[in-house]
N, C-alpha and C. Protein backbone atom coordinates (compact mmCIF):
# COMPACT_ATOMS: atom_id res chain seq x y z
N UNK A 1 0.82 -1.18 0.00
CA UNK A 1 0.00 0.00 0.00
C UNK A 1 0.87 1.26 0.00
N UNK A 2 2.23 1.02 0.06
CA UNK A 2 3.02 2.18 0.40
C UNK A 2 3.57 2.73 -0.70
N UNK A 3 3.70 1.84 -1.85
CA UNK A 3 3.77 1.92 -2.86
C UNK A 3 2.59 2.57 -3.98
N UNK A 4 1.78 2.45 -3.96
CA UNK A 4 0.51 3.61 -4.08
C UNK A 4 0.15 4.67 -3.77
N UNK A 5 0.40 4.36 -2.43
CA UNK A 5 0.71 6.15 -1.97
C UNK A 5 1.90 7.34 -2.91
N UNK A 6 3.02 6.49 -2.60
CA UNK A 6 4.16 7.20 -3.03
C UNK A 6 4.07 6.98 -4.47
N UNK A 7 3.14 6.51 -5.37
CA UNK A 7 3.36 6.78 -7.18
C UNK A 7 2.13 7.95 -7.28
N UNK A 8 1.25 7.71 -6.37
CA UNK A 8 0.41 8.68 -6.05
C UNK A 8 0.40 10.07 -6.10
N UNK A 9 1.55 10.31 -5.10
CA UNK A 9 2.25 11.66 -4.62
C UNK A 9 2.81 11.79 -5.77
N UNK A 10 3.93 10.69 -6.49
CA UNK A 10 4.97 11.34 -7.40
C UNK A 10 3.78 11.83 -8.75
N UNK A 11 2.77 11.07 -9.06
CA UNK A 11 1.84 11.64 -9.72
C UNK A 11 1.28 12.90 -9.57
N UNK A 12 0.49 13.35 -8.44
CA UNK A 12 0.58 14.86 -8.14
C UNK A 12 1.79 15.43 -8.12
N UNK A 13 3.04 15.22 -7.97
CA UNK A 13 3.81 16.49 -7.71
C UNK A 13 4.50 16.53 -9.48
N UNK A 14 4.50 15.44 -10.31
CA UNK A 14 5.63 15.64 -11.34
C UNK A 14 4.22 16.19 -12.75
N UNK A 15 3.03 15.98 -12.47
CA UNK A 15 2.24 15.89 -13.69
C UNK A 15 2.38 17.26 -13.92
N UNK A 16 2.03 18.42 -13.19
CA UNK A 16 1.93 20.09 -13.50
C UNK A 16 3.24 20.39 -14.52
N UNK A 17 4.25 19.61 -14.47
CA UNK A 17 5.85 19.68 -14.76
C UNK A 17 5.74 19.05 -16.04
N UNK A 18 5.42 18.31 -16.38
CA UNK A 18 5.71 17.57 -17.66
C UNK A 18 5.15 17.65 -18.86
N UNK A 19 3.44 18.44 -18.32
CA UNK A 19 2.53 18.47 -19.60
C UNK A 19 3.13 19.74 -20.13
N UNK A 20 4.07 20.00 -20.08
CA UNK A 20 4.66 21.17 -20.86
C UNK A 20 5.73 20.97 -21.79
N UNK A 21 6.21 19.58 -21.51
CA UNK A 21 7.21 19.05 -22.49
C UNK A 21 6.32 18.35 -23.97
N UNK A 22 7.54 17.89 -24.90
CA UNK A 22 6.73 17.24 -26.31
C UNK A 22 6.17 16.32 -26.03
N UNK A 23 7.16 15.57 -25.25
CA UNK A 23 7.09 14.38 -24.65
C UNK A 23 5.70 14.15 -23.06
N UNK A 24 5.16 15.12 -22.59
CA UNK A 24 4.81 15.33 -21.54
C UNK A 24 3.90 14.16 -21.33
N UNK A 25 2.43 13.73 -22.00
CA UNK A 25 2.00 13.05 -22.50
C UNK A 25 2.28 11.36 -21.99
N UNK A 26 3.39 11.35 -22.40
CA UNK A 26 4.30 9.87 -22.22
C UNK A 26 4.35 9.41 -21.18
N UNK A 27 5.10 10.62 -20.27
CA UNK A 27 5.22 10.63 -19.28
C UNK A 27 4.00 10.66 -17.95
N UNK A 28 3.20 11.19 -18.57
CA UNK A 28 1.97 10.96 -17.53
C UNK A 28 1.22 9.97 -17.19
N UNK A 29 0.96 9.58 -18.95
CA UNK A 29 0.59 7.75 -19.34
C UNK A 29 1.55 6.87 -18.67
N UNK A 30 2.45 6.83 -18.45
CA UNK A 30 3.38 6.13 -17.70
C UNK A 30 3.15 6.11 -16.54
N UNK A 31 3.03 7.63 -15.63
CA UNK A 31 3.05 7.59 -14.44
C UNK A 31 1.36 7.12 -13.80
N UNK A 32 0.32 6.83 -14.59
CA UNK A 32 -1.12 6.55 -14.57
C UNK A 32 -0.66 4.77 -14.83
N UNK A 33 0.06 4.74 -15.60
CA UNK A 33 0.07 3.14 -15.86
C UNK A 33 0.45 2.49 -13.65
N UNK A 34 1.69 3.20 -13.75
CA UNK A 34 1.82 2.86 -12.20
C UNK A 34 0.63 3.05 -11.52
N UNK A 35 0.31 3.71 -11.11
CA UNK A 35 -0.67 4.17 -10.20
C UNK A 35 -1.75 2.70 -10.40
N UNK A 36 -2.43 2.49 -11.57
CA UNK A 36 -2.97 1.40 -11.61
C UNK A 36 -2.36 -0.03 -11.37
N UNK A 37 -0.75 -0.28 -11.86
CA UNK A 37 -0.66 -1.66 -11.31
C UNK A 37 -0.06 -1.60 -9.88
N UNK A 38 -0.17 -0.62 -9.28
CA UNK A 38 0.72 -0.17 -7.53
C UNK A 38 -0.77 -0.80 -7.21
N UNK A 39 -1.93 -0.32 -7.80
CA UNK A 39 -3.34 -0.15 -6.58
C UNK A 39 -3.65 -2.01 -6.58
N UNK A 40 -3.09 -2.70 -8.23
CA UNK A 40 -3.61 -4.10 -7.79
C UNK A 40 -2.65 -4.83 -6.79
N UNK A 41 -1.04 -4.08 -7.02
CA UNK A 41 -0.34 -4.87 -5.35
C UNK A 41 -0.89 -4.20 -4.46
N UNK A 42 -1.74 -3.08 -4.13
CA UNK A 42 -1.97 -2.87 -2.93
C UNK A 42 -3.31 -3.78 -2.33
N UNK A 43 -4.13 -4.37 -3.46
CA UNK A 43 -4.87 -5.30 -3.11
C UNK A 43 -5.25 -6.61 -3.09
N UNK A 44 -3.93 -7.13 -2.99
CA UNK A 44 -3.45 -8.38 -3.81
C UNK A 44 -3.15 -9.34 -2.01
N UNK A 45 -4.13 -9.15 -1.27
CA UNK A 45 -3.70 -9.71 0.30
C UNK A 45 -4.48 -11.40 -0.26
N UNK A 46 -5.66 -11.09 -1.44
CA UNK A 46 -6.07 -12.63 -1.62
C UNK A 46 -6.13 -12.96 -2.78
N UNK A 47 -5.79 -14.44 -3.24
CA UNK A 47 -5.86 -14.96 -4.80
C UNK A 47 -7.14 -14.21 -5.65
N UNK A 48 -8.27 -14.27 -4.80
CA UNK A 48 -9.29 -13.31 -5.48
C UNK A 48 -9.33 -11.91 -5.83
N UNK A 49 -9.23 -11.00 -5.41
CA UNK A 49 -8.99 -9.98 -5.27
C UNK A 49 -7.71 -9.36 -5.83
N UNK A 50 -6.65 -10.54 -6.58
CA UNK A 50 -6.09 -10.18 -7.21
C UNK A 50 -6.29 -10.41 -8.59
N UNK A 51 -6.70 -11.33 -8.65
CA UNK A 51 -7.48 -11.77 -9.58
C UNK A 51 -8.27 -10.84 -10.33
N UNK A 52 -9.98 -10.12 -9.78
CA UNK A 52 -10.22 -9.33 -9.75
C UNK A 52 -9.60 -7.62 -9.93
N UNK A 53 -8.57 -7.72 -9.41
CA UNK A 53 -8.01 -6.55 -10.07
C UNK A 53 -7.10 -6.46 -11.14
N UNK A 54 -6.78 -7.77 -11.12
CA UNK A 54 -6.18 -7.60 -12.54
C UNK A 54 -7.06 -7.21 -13.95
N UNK A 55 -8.16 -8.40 -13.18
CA UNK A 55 -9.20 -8.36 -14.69
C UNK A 55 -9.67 -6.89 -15.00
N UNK A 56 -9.80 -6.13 -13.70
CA UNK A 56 -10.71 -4.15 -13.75
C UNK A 56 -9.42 -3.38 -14.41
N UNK A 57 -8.08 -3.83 -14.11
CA UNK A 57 -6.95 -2.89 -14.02
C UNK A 57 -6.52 -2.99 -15.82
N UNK A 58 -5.87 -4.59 -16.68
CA UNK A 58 -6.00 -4.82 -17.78
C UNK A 58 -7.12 -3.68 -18.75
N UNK A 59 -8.21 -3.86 -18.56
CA UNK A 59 -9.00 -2.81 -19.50
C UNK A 59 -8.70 -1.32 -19.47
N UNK A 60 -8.35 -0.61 -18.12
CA UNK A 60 -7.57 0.29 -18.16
C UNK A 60 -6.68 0.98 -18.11
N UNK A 61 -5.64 0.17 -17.81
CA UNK A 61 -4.23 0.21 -18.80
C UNK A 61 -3.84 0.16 -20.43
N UNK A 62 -5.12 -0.95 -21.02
CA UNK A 62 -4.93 -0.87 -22.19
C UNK A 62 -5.75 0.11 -22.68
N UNK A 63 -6.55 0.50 -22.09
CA UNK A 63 -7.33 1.79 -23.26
C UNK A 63 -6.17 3.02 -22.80
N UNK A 64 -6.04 3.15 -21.78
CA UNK A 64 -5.05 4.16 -21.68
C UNK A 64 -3.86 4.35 -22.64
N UNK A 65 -3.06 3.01 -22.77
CA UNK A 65 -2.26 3.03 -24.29
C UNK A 65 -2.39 3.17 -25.29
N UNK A 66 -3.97 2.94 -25.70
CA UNK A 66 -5.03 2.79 -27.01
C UNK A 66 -4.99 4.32 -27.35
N UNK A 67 -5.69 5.03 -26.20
CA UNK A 67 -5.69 6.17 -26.76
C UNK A 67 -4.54 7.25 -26.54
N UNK A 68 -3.47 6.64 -25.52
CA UNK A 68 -2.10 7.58 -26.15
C UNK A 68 -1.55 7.19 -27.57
N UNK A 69 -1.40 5.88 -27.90
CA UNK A 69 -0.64 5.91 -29.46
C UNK A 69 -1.91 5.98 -30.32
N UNK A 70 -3.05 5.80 -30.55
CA UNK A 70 -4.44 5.80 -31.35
C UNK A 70 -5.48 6.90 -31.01
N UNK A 71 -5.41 8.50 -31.24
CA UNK A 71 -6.21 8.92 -30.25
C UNK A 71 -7.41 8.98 -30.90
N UNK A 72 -7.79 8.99 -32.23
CA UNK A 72 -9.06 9.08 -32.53
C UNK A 72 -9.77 7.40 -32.58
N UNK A 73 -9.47 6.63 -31.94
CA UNK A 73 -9.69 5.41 -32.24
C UNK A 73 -10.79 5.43 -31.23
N UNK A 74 -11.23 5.95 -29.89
CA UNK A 74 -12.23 6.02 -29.19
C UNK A 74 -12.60 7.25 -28.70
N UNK A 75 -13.31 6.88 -27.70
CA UNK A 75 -13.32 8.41 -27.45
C UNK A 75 -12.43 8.23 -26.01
N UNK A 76 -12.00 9.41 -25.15
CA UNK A 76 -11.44 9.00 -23.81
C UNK A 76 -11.73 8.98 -23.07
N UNK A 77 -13.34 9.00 -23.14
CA UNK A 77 -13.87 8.62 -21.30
C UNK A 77 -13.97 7.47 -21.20
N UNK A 78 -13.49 6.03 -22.85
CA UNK A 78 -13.66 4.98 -22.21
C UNK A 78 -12.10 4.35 -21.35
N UNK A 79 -11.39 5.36 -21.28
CA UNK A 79 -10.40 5.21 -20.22
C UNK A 79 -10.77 5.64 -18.74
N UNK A 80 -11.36 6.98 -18.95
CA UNK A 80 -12.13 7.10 -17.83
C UNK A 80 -12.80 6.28 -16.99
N UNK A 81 -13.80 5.35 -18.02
CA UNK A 81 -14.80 5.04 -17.34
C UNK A 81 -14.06 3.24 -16.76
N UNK A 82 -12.99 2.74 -17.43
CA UNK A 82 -12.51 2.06 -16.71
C UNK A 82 -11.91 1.73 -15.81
N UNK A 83 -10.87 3.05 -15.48
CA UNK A 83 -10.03 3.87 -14.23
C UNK A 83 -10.90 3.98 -12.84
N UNK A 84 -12.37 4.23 -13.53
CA UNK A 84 -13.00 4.76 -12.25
C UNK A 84 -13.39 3.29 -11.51
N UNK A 85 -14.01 2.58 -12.13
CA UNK A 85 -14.20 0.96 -11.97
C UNK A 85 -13.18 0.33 -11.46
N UNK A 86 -11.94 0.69 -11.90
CA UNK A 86 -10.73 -0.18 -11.13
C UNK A 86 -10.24 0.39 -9.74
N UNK A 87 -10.48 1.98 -9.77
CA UNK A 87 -10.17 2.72 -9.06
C UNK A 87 -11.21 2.82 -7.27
N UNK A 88 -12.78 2.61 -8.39
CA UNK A 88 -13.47 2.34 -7.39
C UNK A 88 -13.26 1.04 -6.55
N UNK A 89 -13.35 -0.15 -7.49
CA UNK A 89 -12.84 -1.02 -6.84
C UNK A 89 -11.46 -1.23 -5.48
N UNK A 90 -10.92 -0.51 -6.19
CA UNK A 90 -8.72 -1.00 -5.01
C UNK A 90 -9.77 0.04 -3.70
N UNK A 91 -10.06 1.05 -3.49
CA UNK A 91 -10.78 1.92 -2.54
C UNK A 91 -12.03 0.99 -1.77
N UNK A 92 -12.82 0.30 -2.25
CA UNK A 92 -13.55 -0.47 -1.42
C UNK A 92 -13.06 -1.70 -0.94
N UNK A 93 -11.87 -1.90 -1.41
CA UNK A 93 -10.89 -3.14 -0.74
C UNK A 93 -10.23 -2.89 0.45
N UNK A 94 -9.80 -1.09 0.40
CA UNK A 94 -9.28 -0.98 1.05
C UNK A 94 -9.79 -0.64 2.33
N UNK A 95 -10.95 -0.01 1.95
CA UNK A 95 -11.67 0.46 2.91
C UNK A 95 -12.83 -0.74 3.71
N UNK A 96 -12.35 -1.68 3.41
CA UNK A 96 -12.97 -3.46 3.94
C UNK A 96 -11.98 -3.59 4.69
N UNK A 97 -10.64 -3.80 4.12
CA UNK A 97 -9.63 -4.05 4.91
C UNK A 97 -9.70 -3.27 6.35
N UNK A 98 -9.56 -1.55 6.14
CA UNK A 98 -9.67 -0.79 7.19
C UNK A 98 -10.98 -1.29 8.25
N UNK A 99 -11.81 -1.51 7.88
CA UNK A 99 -13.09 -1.87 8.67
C UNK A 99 -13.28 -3.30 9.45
N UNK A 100 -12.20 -4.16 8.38
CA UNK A 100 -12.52 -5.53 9.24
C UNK A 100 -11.24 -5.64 10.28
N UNK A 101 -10.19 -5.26 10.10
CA UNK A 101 -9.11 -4.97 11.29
C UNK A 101 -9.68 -4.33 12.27
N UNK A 102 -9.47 -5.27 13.36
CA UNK A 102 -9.73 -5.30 15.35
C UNK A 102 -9.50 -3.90 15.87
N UNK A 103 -8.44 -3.48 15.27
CA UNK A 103 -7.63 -2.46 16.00
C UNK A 103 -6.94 -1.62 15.03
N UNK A 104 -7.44 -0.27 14.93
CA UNK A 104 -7.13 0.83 13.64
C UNK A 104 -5.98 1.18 14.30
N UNK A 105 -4.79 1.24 13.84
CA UNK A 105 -3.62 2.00 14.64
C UNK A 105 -3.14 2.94 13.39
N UNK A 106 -1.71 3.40 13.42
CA UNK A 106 -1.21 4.06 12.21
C UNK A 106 -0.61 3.06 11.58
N UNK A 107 -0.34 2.10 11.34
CA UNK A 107 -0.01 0.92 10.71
C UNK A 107 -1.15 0.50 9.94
N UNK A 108 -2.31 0.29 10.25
CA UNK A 108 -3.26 -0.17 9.07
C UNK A 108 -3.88 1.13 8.32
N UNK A 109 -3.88 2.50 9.02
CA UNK A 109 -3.73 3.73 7.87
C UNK A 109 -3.31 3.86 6.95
C-alpha cells in the first residue's frame, strides 16, 4: 500500500511539470500506468482480489495506451470510465480491509 501512496504523490507532484514538455503526455501515461498496477499490489492480500483486479486494471491500462498511441480510435472517457471501476474497486478493498481490522492504529492507515 506504500507503494501507491508514493506513485500517487509522485503523480501529483511531477504531472503540473511535464505536460509542458513534447514528450509530456508519455510521461503521464506512464506515471497513470503505475498508479494502476501499484493499486492491484496494494490489493493483492487474496488470490481473489487479485485476480479481480487484474481483470478491472488490464482494461484500463490498455485503453489508456489505445488512446495515447491511437487517439481518434475512441473516445477517452472509455479510459475514464474504466479507471473509475478499477479505481473504485482498489478503494472499497481498502476500505474493507480498514473496517474488518480489530484495531485501527497508524499501521493499518
Amino acid at each position: 500500500m506504500d507503494q501507491l501512496l508514493g506513485v500517487l504523490i509522485l503523480l501529483l507532484v511531477v504531472s503540473p511539470f511535464v505536460e509542458r514538455f513534447s514528450n509530456g503526455d508519455l510521461v503521464e501515461a506512464s506515471l497513470l500506468t503505475l498508479v494502476l498496477l501499484s493499486g492491484v499490489v496494494a490489493v493483492s492480500s487474496r488470490r481473489r482480489t487479485l485476480v479481480v483486479g487484474i481483470l478491472l486494471s488490464v482494461p484500463a491500462i490498455a485503453a489508456r495506451w489505445i488512446d495515447q498511441s491511437h487517439p481518434h480510435l475512441w473516445h477517452a472517457w472509455v479510459f475514464g470510465i474504466c479507471s473509475l471501476v478499477f479505481l473504485g474497486f482498489v478503494a472499497a478493498q481498502l476500505l474493507l480491509f480498514i473496517l474488518r481490522t480489530p484495531r485501527v492504529d497508524s499501521e493499518v492507515i
